[in-house]
N, C-alpha and C. Protein backbone atom coordinates (compact mmCIF):
# COMPACT_ATOMS: atom_id res chain seq x y z
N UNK A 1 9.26 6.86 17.04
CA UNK A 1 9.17 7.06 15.60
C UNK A 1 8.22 6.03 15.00
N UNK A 2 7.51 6.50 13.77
CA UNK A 2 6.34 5.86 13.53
C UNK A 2 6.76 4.93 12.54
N UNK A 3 6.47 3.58 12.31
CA UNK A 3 6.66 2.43 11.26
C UNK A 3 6.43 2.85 10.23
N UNK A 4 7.44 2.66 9.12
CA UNK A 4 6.73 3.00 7.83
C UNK A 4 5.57 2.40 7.50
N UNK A 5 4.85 1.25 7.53
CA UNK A 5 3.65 1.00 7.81
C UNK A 5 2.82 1.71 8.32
N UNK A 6 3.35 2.01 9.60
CA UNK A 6 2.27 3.13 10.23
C UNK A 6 1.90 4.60 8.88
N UNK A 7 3.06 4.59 9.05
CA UNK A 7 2.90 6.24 7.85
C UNK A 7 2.45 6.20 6.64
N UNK A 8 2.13 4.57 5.61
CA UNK A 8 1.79 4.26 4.86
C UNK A 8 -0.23 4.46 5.07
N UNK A 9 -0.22 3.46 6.13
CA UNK A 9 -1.36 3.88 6.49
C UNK A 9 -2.09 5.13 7.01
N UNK A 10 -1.39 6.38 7.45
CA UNK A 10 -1.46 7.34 8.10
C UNK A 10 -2.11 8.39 6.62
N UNK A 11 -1.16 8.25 5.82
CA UNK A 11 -1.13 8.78 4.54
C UNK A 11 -2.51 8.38 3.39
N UNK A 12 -2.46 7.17 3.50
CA UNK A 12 -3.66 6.42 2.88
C UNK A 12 -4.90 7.10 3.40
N UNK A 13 -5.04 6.87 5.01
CA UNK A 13 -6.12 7.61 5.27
C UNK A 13 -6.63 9.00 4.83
N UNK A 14 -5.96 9.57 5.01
CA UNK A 14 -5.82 11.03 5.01
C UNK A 14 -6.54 11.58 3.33
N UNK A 15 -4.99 10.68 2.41
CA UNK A 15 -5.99 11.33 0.87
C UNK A 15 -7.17 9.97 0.64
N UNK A 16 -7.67 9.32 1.05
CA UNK A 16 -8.60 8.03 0.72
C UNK A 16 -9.65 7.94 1.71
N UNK A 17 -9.94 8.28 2.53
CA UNK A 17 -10.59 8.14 3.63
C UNK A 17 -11.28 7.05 3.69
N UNK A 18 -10.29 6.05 3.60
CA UNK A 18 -10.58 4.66 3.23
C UNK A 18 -12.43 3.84 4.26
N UNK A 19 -12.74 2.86 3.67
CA UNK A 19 -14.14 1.90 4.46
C UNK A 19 -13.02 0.65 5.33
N UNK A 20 -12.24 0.35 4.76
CA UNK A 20 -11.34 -0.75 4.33
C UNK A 20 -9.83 -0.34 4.55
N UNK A 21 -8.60 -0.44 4.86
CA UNK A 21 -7.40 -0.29 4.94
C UNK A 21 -6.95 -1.52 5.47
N UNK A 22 -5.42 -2.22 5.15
CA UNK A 22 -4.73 -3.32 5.34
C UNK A 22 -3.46 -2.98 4.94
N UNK A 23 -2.83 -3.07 5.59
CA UNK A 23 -1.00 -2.41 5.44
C UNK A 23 -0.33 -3.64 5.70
N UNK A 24 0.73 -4.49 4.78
CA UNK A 24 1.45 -5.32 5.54
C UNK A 24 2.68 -5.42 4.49
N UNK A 25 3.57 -5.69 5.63
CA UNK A 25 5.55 -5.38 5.40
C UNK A 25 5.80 -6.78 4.87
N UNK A 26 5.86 -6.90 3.59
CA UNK A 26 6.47 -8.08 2.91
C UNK A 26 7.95 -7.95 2.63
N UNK A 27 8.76 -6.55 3.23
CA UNK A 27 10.31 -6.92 3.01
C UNK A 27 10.93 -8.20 3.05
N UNK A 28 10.42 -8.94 4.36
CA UNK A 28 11.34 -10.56 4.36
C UNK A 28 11.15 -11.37 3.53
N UNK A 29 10.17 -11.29 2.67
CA UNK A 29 10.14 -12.13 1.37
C UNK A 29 11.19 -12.04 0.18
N UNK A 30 11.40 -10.65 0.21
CA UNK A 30 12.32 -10.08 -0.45
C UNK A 30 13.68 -9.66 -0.48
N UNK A 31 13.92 -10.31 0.67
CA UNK A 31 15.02 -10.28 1.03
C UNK A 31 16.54 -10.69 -0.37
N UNK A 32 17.18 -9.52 -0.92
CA UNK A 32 18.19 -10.03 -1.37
C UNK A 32 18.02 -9.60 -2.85
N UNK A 33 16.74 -9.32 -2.87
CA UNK A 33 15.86 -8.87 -4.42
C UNK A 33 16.78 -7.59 -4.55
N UNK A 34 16.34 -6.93 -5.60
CA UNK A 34 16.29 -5.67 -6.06
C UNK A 34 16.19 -4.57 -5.15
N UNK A 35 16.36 -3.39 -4.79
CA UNK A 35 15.86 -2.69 -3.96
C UNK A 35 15.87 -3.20 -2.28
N UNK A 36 15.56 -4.19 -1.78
CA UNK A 36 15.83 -4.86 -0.70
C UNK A 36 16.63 -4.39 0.31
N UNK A 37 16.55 -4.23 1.53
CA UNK A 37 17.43 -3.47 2.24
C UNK A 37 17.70 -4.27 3.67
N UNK A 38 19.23 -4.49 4.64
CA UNK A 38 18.86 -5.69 5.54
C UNK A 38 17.86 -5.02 6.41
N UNK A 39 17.73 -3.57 6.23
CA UNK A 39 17.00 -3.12 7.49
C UNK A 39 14.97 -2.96 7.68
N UNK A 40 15.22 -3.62 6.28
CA UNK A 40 13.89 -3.81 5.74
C UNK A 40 12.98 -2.79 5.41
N UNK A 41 11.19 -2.62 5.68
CA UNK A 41 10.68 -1.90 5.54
C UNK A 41 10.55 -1.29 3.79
N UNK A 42 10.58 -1.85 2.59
CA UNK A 42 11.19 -1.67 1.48
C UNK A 42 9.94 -2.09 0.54
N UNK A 43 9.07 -3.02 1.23
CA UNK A 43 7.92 -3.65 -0.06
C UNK A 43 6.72 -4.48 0.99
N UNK A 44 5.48 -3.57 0.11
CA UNK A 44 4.37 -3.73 1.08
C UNK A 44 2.97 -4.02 0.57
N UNK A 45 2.40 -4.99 1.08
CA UNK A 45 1.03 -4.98 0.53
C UNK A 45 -0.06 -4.44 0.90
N UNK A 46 -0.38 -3.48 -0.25
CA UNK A 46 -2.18 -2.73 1.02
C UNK A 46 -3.24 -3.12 0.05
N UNK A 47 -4.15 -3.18 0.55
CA UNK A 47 -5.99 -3.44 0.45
C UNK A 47 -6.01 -1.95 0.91
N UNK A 48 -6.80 -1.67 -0.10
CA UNK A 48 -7.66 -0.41 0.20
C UNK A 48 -8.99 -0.15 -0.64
N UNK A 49 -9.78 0.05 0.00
CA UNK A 49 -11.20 0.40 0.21
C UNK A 49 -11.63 2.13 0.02
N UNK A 50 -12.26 2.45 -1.38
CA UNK A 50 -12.08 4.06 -1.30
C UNK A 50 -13.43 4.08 -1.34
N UNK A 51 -14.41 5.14 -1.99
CA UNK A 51 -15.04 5.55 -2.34
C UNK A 51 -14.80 6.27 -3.57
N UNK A 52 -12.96 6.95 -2.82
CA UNK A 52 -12.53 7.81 -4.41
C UNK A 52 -11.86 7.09 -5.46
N UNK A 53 -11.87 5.82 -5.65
CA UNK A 53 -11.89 5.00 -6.83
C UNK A 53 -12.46 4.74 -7.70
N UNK A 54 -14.54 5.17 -6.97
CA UNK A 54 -15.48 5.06 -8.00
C UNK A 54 -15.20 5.41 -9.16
N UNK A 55 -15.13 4.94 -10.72
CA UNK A 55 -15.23 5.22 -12.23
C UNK A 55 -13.77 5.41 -11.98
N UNK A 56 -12.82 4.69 -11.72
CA UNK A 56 -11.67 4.90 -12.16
C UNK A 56 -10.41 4.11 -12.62
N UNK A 57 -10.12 4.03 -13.71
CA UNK A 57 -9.24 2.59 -13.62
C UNK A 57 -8.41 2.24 -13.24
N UNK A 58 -7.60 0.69 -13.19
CA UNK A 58 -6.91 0.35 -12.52
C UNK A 58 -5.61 1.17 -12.11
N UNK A 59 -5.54 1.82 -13.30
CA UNK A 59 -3.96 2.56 -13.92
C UNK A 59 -4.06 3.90 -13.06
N UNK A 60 -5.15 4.33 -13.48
CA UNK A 60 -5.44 5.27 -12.27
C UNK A 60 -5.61 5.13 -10.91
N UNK A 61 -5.98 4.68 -10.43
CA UNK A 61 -6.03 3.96 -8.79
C UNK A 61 -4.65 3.71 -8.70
N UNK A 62 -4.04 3.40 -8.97
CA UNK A 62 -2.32 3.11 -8.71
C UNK A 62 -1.77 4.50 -8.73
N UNK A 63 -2.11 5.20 -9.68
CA UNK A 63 -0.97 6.34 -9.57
C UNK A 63 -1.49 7.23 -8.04
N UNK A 64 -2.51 6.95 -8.48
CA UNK A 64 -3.02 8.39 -7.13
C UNK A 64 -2.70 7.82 -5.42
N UNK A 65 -2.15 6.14 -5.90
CA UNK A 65 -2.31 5.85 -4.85
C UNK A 65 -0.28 6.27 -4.56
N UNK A 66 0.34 5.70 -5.29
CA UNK A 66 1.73 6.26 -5.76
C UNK A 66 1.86 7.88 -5.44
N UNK A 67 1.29 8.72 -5.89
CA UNK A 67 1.63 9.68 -5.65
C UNK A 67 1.40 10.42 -4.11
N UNK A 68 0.41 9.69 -3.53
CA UNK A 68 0.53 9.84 -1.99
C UNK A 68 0.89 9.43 -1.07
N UNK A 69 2.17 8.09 -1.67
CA UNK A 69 3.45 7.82 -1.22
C UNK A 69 3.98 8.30 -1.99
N UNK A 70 4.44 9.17 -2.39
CA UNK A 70 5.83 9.90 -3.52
C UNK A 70 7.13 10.00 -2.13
N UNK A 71 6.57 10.43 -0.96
CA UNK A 71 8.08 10.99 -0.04
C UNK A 71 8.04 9.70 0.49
N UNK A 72 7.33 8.73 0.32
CA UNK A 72 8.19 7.29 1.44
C UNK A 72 8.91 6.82 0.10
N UNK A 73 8.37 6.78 -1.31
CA UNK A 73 9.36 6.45 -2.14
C UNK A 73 10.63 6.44 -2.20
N UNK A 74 10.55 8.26 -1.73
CA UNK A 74 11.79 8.90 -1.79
C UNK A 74 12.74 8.51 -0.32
N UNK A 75 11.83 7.81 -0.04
CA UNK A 75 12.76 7.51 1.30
C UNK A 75 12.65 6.13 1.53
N UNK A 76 13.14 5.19 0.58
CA UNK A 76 13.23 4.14 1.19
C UNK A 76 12.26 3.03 0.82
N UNK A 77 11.61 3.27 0.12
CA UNK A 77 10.41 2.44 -0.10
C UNK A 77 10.49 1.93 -1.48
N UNK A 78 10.19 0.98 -1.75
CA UNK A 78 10.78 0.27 -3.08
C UNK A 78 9.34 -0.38 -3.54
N UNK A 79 8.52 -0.88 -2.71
CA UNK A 79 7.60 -1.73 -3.84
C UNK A 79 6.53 -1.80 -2.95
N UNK A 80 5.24 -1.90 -3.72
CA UNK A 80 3.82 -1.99 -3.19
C UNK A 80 2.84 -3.08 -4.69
N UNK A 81 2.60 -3.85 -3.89
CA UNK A 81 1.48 -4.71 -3.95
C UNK A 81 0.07 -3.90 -3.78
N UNK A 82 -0.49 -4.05 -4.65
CA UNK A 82 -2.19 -2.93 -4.29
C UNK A 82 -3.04 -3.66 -5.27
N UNK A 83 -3.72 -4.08 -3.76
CA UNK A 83 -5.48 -3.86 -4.07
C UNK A 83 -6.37 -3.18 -3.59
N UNK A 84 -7.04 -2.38 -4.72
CA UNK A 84 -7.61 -0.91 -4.70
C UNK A 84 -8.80 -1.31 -4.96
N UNK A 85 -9.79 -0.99 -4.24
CA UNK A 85 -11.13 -1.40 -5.01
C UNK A 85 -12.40 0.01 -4.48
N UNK A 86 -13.54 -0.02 -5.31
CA UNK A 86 -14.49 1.11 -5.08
C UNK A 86 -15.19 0.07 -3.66
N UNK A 87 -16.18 0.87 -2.92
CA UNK A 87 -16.72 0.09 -2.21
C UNK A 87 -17.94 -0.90 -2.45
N UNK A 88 -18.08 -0.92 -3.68
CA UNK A 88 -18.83 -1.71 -3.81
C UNK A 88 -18.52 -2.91 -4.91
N UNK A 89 -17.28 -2.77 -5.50
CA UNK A 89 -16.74 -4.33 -6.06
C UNK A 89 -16.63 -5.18 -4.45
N UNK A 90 -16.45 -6.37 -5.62
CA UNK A 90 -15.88 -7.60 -4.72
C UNK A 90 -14.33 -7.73 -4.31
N UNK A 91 -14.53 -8.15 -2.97
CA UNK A 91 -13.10 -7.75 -2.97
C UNK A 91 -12.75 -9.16 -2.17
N UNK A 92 -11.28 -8.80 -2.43
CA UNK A 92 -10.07 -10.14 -2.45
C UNK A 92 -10.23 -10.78 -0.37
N UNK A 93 -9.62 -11.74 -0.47
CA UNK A 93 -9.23 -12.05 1.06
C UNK A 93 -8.26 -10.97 1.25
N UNK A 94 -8.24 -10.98 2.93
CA UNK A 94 -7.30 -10.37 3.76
C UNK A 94 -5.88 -10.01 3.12
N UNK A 95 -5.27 -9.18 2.81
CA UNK A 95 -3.39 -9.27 2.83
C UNK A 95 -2.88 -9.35 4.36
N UNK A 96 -3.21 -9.29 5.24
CA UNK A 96 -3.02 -9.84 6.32
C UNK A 96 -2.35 -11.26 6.19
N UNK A 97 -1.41 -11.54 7.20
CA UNK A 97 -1.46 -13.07 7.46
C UNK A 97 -0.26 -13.32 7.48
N UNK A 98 0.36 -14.71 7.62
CA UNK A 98 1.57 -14.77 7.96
C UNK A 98 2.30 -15.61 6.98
N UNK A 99 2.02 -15.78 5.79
CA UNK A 99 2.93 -16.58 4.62
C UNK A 99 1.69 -16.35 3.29
């Protein structure tokens, strides 16, 4: 069975056909929060790299990105961290990493 990570990213690709993709499981930070679950998998940070972001704002880039997680929502998924950028802004360091 595939990591919700995996399927986060699986999904991303698919409607984004991302330059750029970065998926990472910040549940253990959150441990105990809101939404929080012991079994984790619950809150995640992605970098993503579109093309289909060009002319679009922030508010928008979030939803479209939301709505193509709508069924991990519905299953389990509680929170996302996103940085969305066109390919040609500047973009942030890694979400990668280990603290």
């Amino acid at each position: 069975m595939q990591s919700r990570a995996g399927r986060i990213e699986a999904l991303l690709r698919a409607h984004f056909s991302p330059t750029r993709i970065e998926v990472r499981d910040d549940s253990a930070r959150h441990a105990g929060h809101a939404g929080a679950r012991a079994e984790g998998e619950t809150h995640y940070a992605v970098l993503l790299v579109s093309a289909a972001f060009r002319g679009r704002s922030r508010v928008e880039r979030a939803r479209a990105v939301h709505a193509a997680l709508a069924g991990e929502f519905g299953d389990g998924l509680h929170a996302l961290s996103l940085s969305l950028h066109a390919p040609e802004e500047a973009l942030p360091g890694s979400v990668k990493g280990s603290g």
